[in-house]
C-alpha atoms as a PDB file:
ATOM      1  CA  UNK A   1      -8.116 -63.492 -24.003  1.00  0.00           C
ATOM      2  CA  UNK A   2      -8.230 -62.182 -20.264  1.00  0.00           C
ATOM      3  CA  UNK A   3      -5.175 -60.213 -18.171  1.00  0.00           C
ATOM      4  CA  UNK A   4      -4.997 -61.491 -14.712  1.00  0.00           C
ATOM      5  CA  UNK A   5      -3.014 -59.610 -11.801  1.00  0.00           C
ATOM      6  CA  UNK A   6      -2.143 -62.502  -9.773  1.00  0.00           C
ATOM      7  CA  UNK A   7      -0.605 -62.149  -6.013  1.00  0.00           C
ATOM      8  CA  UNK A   8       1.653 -63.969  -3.439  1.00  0.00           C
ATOM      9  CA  UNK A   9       1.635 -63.291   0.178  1.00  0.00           C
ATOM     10  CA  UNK A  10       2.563 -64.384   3.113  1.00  0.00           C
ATOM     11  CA  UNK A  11       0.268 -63.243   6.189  1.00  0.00           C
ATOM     12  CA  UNK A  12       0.319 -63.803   9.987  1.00  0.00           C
ATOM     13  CA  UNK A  13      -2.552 -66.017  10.923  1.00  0.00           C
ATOM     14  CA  UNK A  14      -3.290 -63.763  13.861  1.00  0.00           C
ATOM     15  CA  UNK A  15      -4.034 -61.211  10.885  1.00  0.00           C
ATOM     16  CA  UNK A  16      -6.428 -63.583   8.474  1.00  0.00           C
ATOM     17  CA  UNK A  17      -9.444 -62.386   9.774  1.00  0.00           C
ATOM     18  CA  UNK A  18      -8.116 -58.207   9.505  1.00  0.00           C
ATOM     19  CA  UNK A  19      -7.154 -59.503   5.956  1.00  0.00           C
ATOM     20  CA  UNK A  20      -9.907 -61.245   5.091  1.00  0.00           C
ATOM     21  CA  UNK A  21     -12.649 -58.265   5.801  1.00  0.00           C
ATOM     22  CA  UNK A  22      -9.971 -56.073   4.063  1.00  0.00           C
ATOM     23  CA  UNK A  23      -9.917 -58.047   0.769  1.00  0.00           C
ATOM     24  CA  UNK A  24     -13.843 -58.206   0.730  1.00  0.00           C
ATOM     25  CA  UNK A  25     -13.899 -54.594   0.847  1.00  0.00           C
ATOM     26  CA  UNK A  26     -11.334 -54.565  -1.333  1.00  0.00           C
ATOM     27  CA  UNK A  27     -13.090 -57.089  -4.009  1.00  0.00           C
ATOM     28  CA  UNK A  28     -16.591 -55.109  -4.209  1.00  0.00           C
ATOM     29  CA  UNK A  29     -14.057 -51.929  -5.292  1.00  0.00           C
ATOM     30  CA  UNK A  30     -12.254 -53.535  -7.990  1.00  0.00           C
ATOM     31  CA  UNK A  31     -15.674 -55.054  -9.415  1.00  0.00           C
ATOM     32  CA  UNK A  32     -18.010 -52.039  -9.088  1.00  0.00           C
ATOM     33  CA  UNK A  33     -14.813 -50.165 -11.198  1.00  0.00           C
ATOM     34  CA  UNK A  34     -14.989 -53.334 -13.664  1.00  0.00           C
ATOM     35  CA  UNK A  35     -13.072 -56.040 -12.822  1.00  0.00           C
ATOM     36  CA  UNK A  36     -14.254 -59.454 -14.024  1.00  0.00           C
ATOM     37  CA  UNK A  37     -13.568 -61.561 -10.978  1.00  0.00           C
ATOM     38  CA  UNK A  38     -11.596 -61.085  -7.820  1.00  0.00           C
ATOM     39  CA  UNK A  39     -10.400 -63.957  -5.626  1.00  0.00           C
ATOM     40  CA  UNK A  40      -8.440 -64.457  -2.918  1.00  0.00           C
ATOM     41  CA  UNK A  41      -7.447 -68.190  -1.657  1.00  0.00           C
ATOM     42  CA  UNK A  42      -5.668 -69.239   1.625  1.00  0.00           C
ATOM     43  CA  UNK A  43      -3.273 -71.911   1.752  1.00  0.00           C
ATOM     44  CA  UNK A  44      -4.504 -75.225   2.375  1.00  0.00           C
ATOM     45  CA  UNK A  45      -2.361 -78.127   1.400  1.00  0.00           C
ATOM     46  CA  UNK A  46       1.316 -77.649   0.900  1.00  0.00           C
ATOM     47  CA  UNK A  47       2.445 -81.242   0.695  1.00  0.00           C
ATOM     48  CA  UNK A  48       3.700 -81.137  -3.062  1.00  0.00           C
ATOM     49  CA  UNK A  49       5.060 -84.079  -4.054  1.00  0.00           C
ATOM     50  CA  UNK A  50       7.023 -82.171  -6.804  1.00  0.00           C
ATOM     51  CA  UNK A  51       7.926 -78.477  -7.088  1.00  0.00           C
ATOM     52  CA  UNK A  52       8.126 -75.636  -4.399  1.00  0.00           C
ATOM     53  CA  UNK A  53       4.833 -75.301  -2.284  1.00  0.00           C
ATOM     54  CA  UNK A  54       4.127 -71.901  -2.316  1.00  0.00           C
ATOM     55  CA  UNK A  55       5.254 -71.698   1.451  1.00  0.00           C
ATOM     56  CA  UNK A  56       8.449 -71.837   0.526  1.00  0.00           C
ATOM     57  CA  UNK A  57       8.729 -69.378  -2.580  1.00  0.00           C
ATOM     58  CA  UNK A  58       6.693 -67.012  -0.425  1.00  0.00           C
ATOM     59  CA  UNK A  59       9.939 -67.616   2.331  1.00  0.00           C
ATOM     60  CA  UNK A  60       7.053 -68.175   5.050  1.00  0.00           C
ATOM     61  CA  UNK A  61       8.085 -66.992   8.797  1.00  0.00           C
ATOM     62  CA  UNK A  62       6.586 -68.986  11.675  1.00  0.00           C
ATOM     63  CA  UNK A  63       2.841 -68.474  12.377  1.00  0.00           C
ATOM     64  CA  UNK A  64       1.986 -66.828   8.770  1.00  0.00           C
ATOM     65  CA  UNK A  65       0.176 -68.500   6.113  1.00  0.00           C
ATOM     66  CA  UNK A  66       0.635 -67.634   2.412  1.00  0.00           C
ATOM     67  CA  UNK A  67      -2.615 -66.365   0.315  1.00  0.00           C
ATOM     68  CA  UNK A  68      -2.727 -66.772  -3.528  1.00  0.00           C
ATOM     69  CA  UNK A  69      -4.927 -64.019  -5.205  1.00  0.00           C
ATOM     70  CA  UNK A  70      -5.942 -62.851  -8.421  1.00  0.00           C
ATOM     71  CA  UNK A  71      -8.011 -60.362 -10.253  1.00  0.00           C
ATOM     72  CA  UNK A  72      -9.407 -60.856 -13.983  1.00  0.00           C
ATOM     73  CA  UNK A  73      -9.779 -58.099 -16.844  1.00  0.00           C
ATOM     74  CA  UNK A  74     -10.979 -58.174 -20.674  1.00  0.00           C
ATOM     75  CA  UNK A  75      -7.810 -57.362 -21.706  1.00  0.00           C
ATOM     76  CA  UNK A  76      -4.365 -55.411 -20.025  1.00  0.00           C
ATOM     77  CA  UNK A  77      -6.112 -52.342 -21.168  1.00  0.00           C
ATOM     78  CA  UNK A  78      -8.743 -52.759 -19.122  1.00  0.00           C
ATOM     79  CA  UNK A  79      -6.542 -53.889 -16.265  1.00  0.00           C
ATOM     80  CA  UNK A  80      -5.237 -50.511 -16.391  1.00  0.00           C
ATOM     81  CA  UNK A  81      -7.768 -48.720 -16.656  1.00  0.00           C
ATOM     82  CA  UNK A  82      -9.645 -50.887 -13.692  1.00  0.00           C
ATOM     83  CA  UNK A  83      -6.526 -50.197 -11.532  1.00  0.00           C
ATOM     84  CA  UNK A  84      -6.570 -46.464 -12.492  1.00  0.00           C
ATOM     85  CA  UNK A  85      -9.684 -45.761 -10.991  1.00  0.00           C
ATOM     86  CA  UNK A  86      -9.559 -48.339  -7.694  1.00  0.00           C
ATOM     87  CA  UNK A  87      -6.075 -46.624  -7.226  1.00  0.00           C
ATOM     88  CA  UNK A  88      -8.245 -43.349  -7.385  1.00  0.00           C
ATOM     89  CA  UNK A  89     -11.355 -44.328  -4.928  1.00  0.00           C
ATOM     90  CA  UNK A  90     -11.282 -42.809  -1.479  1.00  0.00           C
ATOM     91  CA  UNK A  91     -12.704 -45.736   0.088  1.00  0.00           C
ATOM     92  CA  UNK A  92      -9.531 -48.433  -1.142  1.00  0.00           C
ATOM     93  CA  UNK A  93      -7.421 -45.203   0.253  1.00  0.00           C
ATOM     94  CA  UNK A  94      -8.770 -45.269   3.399  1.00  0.00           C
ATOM     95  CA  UNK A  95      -8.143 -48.813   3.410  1.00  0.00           C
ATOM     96  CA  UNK A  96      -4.389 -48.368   3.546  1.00  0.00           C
ATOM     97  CA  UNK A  97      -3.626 -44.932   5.151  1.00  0.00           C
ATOM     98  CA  UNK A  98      -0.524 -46.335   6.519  1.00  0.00           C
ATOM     99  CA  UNK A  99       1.339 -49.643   5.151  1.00  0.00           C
ATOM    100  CA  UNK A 100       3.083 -50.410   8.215  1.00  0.00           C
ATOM    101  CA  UNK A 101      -0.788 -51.429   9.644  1.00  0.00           C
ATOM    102  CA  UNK A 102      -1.622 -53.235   6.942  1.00  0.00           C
ATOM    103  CA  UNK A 103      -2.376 -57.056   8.236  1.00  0.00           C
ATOM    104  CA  UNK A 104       0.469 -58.241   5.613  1.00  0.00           C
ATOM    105  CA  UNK A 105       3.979 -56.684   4.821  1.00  0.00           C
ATOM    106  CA  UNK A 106       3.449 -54.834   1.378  1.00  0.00           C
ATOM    107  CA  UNK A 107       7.823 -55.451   0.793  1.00  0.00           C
ATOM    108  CA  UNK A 108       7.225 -58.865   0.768  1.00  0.00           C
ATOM    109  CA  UNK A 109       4.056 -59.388  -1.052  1.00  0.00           C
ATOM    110  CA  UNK A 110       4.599 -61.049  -5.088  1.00  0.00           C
ATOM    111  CA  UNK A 111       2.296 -59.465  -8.043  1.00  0.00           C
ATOM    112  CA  UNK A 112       2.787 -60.102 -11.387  1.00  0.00           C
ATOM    113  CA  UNK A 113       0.159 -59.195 -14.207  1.00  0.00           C
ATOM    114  CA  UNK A 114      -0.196 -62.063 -16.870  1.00  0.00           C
ATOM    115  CA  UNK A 115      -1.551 -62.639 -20.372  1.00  0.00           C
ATOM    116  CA  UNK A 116      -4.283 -65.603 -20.698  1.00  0.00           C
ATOM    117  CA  UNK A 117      -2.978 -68.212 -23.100  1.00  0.00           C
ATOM    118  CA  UNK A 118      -5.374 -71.188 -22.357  1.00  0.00           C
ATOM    119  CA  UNK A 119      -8.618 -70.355 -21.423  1.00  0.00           C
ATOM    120  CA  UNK A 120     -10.810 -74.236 -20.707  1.00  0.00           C
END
């Protein structure tokens, strides 16, 4: 079965379009090192009838949206080795020479990574 990273943030809509050319960059890296699939989805529709939207969990301040993202590998070895060499490319580097101008705020952002158990 597959090993997803998966990724909550909350981002200020006047910084979706910075984020959004980052993450493209950011998904040709992971896949030209290996990665399986890299997506990154915007919320949309946050009127759960059950639950916590993810607005709330991600403790949204006003004017930022939350993102949900994930990244698929063969296996958590491959994960780590993936994330061993994008950790290692100049180019992601260059992408975040300072985290306090990054178009999100790294403390706040969720990331888990997570064993496949149903695959459909």
């Amino acid at each position: 079965m597959s090993y997803v990273d998966g990724f909550l943030l909350p981002v200020p809509k006047k910084n979706l379009a910075a984020y959004k050319k980052m993450a493209a960059k950011a998904g040709k890296i992971w896949r030209e090192h290996g990665a399986l699939d890299f997506r990154e989805s915007v919320s949309d529709d946050e009127s759960v009838k059950f639950g916590l939207p993810f607005s709330k969990i991600a403790k949204l301040k006003k004017g930022e949206v939350v993102l949900f993202s994930y990244i698929v590998f063969k296996s958590r070895a491959h994960r780590d080795k993936v994330n061993a060499r994008v950790m290692k490319d100049s180019r992601l580097q260059a992408m975040c020479p300072d985290p306090k101008k990054m178009p999100f705020d790294v403390k706040r952002m969720g990331y888990g990574g997570f064993r496949t158990i149903v695959s459909a």
